[in-house]
C-alpha atoms as a PDB file:
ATOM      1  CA  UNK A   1     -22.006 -17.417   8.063  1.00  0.00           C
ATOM      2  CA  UNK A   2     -22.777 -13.815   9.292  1.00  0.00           C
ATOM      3  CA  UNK A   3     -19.839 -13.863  11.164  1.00  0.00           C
ATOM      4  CA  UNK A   4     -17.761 -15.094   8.526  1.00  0.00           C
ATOM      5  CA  UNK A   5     -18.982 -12.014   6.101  1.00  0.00           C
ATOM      6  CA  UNK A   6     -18.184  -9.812   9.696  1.00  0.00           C
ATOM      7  CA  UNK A   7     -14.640 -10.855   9.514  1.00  0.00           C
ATOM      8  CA  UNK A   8     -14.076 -10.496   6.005  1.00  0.00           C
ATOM      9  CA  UNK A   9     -16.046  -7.313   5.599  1.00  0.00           C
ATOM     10  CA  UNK A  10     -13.796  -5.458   8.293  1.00  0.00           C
ATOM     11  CA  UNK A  11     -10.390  -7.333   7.476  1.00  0.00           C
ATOM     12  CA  UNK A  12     -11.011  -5.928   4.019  1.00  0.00           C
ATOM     13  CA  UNK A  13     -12.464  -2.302   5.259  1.00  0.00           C
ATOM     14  CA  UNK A  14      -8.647  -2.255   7.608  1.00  0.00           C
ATOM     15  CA  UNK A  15      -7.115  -2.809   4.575  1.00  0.00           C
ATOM     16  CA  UNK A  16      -8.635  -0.421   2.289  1.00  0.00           C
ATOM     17  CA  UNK A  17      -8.527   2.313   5.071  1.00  0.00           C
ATOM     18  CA  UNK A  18      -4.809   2.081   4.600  1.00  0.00           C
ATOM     19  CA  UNK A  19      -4.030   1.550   1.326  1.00  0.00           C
ATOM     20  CA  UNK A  20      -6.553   4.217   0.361  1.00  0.00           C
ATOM     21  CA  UNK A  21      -6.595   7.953   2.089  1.00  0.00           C
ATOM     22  CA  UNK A  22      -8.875   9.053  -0.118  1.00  0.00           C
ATOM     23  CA  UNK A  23     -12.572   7.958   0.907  1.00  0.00           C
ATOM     24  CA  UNK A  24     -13.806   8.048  -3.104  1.00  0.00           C
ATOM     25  CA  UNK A  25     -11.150   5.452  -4.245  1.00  0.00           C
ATOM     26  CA  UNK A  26     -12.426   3.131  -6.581  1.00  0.00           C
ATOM     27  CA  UNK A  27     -11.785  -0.672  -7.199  1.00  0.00           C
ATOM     28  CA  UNK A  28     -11.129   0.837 -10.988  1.00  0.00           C
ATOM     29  CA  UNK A  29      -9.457   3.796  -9.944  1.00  0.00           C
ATOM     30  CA  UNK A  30      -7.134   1.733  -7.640  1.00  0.00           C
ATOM     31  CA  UNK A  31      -6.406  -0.807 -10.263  1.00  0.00           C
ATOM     32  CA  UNK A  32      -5.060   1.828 -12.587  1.00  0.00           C
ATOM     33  CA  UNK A  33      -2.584   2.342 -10.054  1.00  0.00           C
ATOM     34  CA  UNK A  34      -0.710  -0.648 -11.533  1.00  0.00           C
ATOM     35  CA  UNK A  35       1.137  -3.733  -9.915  1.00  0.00           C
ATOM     36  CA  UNK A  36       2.409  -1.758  -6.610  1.00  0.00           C
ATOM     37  CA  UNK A  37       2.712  -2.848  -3.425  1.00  0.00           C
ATOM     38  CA  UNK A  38      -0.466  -1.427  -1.403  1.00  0.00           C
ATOM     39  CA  UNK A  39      -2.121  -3.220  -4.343  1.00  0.00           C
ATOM     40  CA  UNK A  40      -0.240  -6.706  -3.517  1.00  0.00           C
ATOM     41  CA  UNK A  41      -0.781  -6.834   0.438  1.00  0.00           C
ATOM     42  CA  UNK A  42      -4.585  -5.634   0.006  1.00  0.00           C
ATOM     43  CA  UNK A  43      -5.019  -8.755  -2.808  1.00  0.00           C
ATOM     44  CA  UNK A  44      -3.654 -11.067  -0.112  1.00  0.00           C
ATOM     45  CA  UNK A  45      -4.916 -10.052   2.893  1.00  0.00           C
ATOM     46  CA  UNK A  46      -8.334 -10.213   0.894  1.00  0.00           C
ATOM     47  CA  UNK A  47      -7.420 -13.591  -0.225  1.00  0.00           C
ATOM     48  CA  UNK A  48      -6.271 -15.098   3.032  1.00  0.00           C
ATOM     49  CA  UNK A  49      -9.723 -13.557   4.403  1.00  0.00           C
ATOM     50  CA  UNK A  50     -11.010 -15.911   1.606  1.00  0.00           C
ATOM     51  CA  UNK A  51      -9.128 -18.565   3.061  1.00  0.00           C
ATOM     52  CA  UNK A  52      -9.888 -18.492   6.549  1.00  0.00           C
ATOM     53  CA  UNK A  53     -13.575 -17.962   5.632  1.00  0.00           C
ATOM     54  CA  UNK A  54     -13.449 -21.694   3.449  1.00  0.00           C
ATOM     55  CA  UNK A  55     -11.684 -23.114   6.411  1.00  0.00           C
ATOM     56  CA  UNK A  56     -14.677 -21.832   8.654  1.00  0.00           C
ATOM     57  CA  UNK A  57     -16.789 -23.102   6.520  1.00  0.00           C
ATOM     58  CA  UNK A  58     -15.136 -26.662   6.179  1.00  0.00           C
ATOM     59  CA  UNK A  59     -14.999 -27.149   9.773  1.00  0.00           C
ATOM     60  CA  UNK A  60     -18.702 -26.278  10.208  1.00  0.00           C
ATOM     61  CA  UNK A  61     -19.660 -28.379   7.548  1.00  0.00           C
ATOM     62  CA  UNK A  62     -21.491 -25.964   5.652  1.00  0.00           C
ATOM     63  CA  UNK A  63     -21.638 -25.219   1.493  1.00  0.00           C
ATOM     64  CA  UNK A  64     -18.260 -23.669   0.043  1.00  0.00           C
ATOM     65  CA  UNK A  65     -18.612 -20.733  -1.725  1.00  0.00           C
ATOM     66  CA  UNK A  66     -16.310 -21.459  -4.089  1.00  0.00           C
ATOM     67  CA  UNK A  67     -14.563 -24.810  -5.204  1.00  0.00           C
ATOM     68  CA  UNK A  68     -10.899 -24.400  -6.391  1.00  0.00           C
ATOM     69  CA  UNK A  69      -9.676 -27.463  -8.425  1.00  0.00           C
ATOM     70  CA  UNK A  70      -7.321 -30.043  -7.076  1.00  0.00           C
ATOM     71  CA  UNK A  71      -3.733 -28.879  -7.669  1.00  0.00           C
ATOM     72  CA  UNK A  72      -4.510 -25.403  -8.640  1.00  0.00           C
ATOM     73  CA  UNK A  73      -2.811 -22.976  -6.532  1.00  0.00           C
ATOM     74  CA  UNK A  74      -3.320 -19.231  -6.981  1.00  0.00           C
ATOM     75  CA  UNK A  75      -0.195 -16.910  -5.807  1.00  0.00           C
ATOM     76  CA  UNK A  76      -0.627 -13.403  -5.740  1.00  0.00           C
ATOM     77  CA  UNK A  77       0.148 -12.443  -9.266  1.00  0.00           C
ATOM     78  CA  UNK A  78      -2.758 -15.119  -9.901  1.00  0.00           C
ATOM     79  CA  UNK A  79      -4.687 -13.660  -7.889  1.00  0.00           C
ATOM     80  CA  UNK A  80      -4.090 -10.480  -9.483  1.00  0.00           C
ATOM     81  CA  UNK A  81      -4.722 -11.355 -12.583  1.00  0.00           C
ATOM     82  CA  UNK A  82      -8.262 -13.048 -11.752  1.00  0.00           C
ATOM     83  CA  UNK A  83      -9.349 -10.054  -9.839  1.00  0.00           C
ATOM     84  CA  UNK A  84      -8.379  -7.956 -12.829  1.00  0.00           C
ATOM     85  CA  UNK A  85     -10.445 -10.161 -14.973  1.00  0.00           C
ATOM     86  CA  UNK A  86     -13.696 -10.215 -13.778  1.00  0.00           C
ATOM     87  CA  UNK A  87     -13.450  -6.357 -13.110  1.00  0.00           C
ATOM     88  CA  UNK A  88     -12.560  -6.264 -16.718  1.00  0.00           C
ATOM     89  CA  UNK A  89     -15.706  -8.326 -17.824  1.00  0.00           C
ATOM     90  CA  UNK A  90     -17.620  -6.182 -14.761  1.00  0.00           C
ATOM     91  CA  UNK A  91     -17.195  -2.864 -15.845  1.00  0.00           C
ATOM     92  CA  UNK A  92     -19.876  -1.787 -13.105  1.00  0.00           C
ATOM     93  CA  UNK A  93     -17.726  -3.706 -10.475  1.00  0.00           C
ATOM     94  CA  UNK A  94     -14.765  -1.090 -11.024  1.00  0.00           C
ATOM     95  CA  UNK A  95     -16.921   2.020  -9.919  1.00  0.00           C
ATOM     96  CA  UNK A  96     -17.648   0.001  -6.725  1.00  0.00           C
ATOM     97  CA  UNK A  97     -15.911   1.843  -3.806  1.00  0.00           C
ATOM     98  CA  UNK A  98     -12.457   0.030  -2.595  1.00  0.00           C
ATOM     99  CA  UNK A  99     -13.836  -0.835   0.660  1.00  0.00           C
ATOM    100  CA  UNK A 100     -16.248  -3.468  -1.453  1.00  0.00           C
ATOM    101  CA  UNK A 101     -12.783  -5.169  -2.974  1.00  0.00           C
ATOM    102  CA  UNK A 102     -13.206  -8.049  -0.469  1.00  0.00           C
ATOM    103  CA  UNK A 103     -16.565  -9.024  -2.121  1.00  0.00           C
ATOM    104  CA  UNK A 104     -15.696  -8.693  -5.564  1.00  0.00           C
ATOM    105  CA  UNK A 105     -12.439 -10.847  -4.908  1.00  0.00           C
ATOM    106  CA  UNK A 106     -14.824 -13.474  -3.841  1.00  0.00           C
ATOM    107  CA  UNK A 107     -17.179 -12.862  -6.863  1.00  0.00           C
ATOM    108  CA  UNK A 108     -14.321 -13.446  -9.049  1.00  0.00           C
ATOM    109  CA  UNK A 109     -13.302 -16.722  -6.728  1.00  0.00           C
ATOM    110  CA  UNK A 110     -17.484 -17.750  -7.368  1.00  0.00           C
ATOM    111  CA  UNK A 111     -17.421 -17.029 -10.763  1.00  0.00           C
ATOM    112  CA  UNK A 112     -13.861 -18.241 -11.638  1.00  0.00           C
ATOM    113  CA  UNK A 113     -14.404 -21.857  -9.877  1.00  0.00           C
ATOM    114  CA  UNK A 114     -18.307 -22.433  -9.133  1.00  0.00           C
ATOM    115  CA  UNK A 115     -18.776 -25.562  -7.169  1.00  0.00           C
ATOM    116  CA  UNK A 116     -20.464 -28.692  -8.777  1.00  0.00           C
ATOM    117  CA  UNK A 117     -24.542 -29.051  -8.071  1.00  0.00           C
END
């Protein structure tokens, strides 16, 4: 699992680094940026990070994080929109700095399909 958050963490942290020169971006700051597309390939490298972390997890046989229903397939513009979301009903999450976008994408993912007890 800790090397799961590892590879997330820094996937995310490569990402940010080069969508963001500025080292006091914001995930609210960078959201009023609008639909561009830094903000696009940052959402889905994030999200495939999400992916490959569930996949991890699958094959070790360990909890999910999150449980997506059957049939429900996020694209980016999905994911977008989510992400937007919970930092909407977050305000705190939006002074976060960007390099934390990889866990609030999965807090979003947690909050927007919580797996069954």
């Amino acid at each position: 699992m800790r090397l799961i958050r590892m590879f997330v963490c820094a996937g995310t942290l490569c990402l940010a680094s080069s969508v963001a020169a500025a080292d006091d971006v914001t995930i609210g700051g960078f959201l009023q940026l609008g639909d561009t597309t830094p903000m696009r390939h940052l959402i889905i490298g994030v999200s495939s990070g999400l992916k490959g972390a569930a996949i991890e997890l699958t094959v070790r046989h360990q909890p999910m994080l999150y449980c997506m229903t059957d049939g429900v397939v996020l694209d980016v513009d999905g994911q977008i929109v989510l992400f937007k979301n919970y930092v909407n009903l977050h305000p705190e999450v939006g002074k976060q700095d960007l390099g934390m976008i990889g866990w609030v994408m999965l807090q979003a993912m947690i909050e927007a399909f919580p797996c069954s007890k």
